[in-house]
N, C-alpha and C. Protein backbone atom coordinates (compact mmCIF):
# COMPACT_ATOMS: atom_id res chain seq x y z
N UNK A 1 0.21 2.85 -4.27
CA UNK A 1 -0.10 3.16 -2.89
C UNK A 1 -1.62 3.18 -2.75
N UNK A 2 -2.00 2.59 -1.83
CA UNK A 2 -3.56 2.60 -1.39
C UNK A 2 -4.31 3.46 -0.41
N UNK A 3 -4.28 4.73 -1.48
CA UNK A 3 -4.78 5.99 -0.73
C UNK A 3 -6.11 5.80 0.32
N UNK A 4 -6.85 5.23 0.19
CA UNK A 4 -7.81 5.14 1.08
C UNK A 4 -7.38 4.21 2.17
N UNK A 5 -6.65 3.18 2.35
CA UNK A 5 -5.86 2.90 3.44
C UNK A 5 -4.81 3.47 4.51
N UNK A 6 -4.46 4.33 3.36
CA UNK A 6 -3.19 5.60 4.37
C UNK A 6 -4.27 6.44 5.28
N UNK A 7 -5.43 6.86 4.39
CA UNK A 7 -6.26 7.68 5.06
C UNK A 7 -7.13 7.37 5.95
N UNK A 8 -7.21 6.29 6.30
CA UNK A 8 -8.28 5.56 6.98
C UNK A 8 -7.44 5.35 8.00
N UNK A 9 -5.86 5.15 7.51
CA UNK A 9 -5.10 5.08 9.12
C UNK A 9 -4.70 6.57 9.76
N UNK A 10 -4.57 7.30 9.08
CA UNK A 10 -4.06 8.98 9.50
C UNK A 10 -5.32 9.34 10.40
N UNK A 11 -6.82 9.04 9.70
CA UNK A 11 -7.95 9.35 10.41
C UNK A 11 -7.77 8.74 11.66
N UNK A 12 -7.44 7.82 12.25
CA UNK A 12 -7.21 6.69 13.20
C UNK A 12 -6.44 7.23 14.13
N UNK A 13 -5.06 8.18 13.41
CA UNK A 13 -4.27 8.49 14.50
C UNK A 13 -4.84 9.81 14.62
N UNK A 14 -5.56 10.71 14.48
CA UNK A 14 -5.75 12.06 14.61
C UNK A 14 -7.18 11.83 15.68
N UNK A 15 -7.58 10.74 15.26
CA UNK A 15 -8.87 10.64 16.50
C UNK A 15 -7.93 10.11 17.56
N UNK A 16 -7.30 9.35 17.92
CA UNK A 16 -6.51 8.68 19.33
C UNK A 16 -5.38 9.96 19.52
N UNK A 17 -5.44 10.91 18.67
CA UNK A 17 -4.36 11.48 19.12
C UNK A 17 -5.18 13.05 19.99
N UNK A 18 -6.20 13.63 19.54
CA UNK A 18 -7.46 14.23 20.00
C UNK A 18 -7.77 13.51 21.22
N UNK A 19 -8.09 12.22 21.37
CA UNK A 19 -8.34 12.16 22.99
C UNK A 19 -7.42 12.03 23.79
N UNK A 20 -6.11 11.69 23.37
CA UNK A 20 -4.89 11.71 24.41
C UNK A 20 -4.60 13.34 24.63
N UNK A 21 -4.64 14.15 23.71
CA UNK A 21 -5.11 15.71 23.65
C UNK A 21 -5.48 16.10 24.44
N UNK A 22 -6.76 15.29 24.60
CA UNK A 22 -8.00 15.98 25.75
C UNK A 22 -7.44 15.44 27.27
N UNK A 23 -7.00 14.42 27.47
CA UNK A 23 -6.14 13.97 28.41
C UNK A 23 -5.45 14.86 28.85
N UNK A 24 -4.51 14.79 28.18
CA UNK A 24 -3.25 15.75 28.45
C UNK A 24 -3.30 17.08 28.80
N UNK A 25 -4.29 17.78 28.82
CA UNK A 25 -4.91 18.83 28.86
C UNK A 25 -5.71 19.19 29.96
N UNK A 26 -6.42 18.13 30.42
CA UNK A 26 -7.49 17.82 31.31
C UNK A 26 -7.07 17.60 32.58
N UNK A 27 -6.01 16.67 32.34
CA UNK A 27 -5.59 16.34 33.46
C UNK A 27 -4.13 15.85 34.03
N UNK A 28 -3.50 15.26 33.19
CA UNK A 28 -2.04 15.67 33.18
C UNK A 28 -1.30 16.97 32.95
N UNK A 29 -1.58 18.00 32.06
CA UNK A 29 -0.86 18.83 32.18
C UNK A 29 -0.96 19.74 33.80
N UNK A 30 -2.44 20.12 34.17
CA UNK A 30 -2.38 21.02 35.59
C UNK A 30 -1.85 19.88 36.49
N UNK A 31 -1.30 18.84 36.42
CA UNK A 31 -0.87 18.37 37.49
C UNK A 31 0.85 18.41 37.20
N UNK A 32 1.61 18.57 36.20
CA UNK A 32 2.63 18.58 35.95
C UNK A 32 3.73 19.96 36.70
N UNK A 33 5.05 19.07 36.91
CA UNK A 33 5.41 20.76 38.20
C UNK A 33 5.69 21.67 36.84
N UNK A 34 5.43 22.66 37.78
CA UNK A 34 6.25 23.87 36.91
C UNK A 34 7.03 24.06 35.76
N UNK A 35 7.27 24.76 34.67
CA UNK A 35 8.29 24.72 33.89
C UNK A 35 8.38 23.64 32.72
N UNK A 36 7.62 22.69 33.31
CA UNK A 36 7.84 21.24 31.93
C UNK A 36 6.81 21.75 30.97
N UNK A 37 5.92 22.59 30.73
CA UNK A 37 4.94 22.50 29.37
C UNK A 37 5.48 22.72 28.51
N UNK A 38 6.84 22.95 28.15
CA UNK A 38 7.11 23.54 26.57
C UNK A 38 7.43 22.05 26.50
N UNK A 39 8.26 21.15 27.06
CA UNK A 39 8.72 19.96 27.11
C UNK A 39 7.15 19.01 26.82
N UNK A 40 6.73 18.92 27.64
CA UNK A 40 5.50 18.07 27.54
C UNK A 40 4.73 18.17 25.81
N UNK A 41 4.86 19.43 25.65
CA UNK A 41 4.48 19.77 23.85
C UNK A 41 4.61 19.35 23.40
N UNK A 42 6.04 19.74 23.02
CA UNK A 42 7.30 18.80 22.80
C UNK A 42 7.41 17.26 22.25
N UNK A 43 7.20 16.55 23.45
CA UNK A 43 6.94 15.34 23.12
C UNK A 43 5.25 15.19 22.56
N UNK A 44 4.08 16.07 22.88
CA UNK A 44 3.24 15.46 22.20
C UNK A 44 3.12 15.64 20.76
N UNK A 45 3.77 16.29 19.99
CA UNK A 45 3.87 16.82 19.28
C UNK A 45 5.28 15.74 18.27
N UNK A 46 5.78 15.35 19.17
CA UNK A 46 6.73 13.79 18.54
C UNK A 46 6.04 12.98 18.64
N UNK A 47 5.22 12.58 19.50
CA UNK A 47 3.82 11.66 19.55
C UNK A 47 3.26 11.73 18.29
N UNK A 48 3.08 12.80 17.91
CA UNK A 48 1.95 12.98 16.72
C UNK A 48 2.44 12.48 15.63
N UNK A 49 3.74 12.86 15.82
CA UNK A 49 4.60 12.81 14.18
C UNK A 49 5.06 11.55 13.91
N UNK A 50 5.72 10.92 15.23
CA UNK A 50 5.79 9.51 15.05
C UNK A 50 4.77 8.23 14.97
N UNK A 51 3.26 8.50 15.49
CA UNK A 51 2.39 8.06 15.00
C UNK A 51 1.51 8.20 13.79
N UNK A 52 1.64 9.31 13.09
CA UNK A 52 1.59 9.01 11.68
C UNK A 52 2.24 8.67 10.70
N UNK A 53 3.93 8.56 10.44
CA UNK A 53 4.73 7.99 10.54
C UNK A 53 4.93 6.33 10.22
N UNK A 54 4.24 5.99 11.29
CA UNK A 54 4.57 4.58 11.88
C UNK A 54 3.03 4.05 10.79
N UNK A 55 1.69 4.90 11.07
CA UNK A 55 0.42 4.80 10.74
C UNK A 55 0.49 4.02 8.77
N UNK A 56 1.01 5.42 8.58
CA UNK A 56 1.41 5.36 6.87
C UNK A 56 2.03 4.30 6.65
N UNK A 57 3.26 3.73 7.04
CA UNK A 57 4.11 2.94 7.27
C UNK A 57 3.15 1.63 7.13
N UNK A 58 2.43 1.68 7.82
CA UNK A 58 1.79 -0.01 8.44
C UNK A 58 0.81 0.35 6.79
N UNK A 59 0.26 1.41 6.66
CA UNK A 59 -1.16 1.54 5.72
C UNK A 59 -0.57 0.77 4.21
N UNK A 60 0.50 0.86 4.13
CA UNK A 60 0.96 1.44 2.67
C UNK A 60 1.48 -0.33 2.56
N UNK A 61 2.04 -0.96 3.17
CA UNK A 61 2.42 -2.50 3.43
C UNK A 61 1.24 -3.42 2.55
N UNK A 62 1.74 -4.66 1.90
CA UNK A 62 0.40 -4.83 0.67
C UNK A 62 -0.70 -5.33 2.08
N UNK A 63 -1.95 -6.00 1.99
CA UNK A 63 -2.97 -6.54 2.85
C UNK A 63 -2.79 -8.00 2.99
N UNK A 64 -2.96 -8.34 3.94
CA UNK A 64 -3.23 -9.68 4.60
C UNK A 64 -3.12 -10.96 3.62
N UNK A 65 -4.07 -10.45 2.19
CA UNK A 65 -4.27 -11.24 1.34
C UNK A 65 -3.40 -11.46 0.11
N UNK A 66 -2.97 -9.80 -0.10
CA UNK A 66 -2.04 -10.09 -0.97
C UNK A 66 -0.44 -10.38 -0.72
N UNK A 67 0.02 -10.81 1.23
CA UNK A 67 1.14 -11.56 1.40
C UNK A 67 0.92 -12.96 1.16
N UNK A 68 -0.64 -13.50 1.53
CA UNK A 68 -0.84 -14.78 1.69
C UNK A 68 -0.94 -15.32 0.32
N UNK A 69 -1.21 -14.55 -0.74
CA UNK A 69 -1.50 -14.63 -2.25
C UNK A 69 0.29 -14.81 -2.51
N UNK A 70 1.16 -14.40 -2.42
CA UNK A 70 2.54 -14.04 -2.81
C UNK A 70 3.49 -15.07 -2.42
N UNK A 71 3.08 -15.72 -1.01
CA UNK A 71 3.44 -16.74 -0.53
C UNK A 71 3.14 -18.36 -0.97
N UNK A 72 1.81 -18.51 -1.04
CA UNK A 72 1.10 -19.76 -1.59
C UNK A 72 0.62 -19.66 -2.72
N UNK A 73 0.55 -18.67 -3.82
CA UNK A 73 -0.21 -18.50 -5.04
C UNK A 73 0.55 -19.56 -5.81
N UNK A 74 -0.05 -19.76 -7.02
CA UNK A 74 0.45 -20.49 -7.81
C UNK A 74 1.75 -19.40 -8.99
N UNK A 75 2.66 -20.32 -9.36
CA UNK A 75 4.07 -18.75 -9.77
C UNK A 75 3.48 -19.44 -11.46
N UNK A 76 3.67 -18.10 -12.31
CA UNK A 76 2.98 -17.94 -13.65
C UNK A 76 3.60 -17.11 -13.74
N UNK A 77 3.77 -16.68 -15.32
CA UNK A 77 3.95 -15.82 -16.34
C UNK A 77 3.05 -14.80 -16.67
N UNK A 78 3.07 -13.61 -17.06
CA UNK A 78 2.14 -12.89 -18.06
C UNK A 78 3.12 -12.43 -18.56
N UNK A 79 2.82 -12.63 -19.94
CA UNK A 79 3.49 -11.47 -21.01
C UNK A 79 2.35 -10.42 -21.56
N UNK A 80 2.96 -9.25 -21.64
CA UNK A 80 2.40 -8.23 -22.10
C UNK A 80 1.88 -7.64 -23.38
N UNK A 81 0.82 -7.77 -23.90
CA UNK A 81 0.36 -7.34 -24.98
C UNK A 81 -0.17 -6.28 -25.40
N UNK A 82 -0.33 -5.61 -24.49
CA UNK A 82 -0.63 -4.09 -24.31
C UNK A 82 -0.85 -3.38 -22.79
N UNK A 83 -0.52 -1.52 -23.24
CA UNK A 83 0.22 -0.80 -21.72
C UNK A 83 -0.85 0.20 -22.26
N UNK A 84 -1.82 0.29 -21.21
CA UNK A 84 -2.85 1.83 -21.07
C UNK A 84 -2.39 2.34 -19.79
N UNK A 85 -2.09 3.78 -19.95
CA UNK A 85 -1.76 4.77 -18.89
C UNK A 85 -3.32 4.87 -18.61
N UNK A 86 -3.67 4.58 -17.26
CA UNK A 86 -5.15 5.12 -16.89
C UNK A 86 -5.08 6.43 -16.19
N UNK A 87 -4.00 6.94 -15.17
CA UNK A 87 -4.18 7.58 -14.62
C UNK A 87 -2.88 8.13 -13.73
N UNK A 88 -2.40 9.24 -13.41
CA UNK A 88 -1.34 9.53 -11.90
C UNK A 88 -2.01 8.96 -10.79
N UNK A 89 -1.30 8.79 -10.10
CA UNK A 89 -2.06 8.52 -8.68
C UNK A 89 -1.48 9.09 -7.71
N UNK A 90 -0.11 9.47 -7.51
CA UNK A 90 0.53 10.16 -6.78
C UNK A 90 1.76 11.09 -7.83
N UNK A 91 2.69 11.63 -6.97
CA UNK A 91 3.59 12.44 -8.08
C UNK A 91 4.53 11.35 -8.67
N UNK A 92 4.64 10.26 -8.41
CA UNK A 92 5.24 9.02 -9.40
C UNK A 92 5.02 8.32 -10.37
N UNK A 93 3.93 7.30 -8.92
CA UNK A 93 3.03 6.61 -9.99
C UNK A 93 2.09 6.67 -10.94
N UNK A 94 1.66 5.66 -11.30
CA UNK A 94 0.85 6.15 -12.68
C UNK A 94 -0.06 4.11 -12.62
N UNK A 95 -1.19 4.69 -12.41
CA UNK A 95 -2.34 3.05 -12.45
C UNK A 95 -2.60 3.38 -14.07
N UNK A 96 -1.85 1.93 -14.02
CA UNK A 96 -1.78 1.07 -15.85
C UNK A 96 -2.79 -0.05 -16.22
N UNK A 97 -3.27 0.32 -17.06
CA UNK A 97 -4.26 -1.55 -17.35
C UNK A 97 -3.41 -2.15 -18.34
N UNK A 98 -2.89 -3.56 -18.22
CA UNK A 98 -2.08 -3.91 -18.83
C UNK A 98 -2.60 -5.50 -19.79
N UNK A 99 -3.14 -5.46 -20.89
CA UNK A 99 -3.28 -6.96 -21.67
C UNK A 99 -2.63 -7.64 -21.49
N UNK A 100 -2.36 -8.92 -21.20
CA UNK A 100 -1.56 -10.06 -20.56
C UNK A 100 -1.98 -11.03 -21.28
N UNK A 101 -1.34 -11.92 -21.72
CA UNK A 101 -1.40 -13.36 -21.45
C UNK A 101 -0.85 -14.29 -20.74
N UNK A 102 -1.66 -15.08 -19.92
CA UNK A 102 -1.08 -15.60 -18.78
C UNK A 102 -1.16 -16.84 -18.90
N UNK A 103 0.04 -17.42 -18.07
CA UNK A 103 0.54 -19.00 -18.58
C UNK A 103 0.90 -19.31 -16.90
N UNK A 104 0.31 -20.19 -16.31
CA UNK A 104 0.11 -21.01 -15.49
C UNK A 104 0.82 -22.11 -15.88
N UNK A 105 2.38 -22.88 -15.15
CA UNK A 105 2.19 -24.31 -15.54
C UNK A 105 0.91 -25.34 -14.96
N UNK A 106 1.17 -26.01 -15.86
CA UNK A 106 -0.44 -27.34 -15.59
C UNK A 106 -1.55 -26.80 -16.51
N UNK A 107 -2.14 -25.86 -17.03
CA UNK A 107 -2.93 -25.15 -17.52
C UNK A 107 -2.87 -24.56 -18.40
N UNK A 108 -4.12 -24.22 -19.29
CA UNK A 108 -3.75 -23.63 -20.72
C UNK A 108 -3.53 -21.98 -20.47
N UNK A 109 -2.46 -21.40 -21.26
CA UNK A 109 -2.74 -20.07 -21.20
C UNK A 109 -4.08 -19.29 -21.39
N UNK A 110 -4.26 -18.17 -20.87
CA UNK A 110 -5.38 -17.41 -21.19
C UNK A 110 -4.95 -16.04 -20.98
N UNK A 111 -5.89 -15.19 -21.63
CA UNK A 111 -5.84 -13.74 -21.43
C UNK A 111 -6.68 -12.96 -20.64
N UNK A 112 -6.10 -11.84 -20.57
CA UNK A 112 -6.60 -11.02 -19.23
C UNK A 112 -6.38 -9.80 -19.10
N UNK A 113 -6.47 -8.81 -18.40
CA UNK A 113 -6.26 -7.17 -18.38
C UNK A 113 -5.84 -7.66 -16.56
N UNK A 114 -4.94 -6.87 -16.55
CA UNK A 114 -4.15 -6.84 -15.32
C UNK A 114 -4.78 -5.02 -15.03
N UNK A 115 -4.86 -4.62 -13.54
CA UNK A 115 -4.44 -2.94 -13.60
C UNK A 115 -3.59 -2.64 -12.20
N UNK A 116 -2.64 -2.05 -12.47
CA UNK A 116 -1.33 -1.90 -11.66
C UNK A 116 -1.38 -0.27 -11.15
N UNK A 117 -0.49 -0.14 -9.83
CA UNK A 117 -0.11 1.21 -9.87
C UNK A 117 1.63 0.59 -10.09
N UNK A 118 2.41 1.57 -11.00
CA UNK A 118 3.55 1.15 -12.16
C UNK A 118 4.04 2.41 -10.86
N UNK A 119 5.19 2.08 -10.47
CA UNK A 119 6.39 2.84 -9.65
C UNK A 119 7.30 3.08 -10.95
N UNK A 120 7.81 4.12 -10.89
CA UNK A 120 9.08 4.75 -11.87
C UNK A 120 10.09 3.61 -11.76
N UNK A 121 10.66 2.61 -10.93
CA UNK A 121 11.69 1.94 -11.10
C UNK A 121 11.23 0.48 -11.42
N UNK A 122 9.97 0.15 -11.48
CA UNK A 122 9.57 -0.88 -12.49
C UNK A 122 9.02 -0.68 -14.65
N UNK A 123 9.09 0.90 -14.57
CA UNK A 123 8.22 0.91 -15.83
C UNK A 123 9.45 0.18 -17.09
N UNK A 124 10.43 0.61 -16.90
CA UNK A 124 11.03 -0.51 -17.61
C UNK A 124 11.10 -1.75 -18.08
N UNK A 125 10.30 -2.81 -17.14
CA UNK A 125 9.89 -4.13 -17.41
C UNK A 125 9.06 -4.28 -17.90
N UNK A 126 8.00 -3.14 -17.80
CA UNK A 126 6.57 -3.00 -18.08
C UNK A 126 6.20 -2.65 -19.14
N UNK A 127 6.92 -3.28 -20.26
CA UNK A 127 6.79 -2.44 -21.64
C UNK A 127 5.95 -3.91 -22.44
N UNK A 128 5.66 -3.78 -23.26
CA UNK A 128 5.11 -4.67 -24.47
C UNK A 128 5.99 -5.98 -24.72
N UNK A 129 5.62 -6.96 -25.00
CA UNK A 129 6.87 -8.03 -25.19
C UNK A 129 7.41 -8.65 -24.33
N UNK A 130 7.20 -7.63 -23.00
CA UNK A 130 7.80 -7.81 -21.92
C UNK A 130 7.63 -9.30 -21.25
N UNK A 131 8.11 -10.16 -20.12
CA UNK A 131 7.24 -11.18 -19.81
C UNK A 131 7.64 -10.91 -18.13
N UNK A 132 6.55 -10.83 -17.35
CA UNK A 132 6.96 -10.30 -15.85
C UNK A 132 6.02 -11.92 -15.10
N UNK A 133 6.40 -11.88 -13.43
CA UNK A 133 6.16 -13.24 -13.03
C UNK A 133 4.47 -12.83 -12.31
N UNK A 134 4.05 -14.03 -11.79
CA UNK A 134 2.97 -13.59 -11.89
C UNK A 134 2.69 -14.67 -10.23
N UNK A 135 1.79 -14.23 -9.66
CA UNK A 135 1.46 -15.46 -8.59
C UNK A 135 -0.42 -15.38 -8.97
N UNK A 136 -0.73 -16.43 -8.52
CA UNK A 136 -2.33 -16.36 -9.32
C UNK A 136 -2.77 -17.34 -8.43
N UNK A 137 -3.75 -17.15 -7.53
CA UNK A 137 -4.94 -18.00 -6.50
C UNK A 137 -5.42 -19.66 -7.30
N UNK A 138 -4.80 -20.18 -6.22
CA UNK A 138 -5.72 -21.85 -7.14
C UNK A 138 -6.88 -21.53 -6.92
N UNK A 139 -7.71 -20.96 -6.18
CA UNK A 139 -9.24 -21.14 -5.87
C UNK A 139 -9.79 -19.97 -6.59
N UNK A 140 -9.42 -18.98 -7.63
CA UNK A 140 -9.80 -17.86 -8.01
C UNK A 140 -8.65 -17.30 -8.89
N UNK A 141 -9.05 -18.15 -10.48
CA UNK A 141 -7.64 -18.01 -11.36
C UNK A 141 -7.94 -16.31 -11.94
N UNK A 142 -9.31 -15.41 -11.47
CA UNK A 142 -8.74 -13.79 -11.62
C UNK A 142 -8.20 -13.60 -10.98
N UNK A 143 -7.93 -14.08 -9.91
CA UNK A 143 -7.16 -13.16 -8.86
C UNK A 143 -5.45 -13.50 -8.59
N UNK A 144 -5.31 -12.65 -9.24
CA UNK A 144 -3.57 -12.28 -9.76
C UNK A 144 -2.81 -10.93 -9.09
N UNK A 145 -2.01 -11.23 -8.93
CA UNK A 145 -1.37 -10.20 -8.33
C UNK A 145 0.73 -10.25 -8.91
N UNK A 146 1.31 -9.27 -9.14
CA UNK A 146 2.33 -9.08 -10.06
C UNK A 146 3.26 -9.40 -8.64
N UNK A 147 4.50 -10.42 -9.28
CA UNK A 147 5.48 -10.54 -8.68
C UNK A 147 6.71 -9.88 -8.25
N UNK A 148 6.72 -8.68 -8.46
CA UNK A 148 7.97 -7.86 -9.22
C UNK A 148 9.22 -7.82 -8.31
């Protein structure tokens, strides 16, 4: 998960959600009849929840580059030659640097350090020996990204 993307969108909805705030406050609510403010809350307050929600949702989706990488990349191999735990990153995952050797058809194999955030329902593949698929940029043979 790409914590600074979730957060960069949560920041996004808490500022648009502060001036619809100030709105709502300013000048829709004293004009509203009687009796609706617990209601009006209510919904801003489902406003809120469903726009961060939706926010996270969009944040957490891979980037622009790595659908267009997944789609047109070139499809390759890495097999695994070695698994470093670098780090947790959330209460699941865990960012791995992983030794690879990577095999491109048309091209000679070569080696490389991959670094992943590893979800609990892939670490199984992700072991040593292993051989997982690979998509890899014709115009930029580092730039690899795991097929899984």
């Amino acid at each position: 998960m790409d914590h600074a993307r979730v957060s960069r969108a949560l920041i996004g909805v808490v500022a648009g959600y502060l001036i619809a705030l100030a709105v709502w406050l300013g000048w829709l609510a004293p004009h509203a009849p009687p009796g609706t403010a617990p209601f009006q809350v209510m919904i801003m307050v489902g406003l809120f929840g469903s726009a961060c929600g939706i926010a996270m949702t969009w944040a957490s989706m891979p980037t622009r580059a790595d659908r267009r990488l997944l789609r047109h990349g070139l499809e390759g191999w890495a097999r695994i030659d070695g698994v470093h735990p670098l780090s947790r990153t959330d209460y699941a995952s865990e960012l791995t640097e992983f030794e690879v050797e990577l095999t491109v058809p048309g091209s000679e194999s070569y080696h490389g350090t991959i670094v992943v955030d590893v979800m609990p329902v892939h670490k199984p593949r992700m072991v040593v020996g292993q051989t997982v698929p690979i998509r890899v940029d014709p115009q930029d043979r580092d730039r690899i990204i795991l097929a899984l």
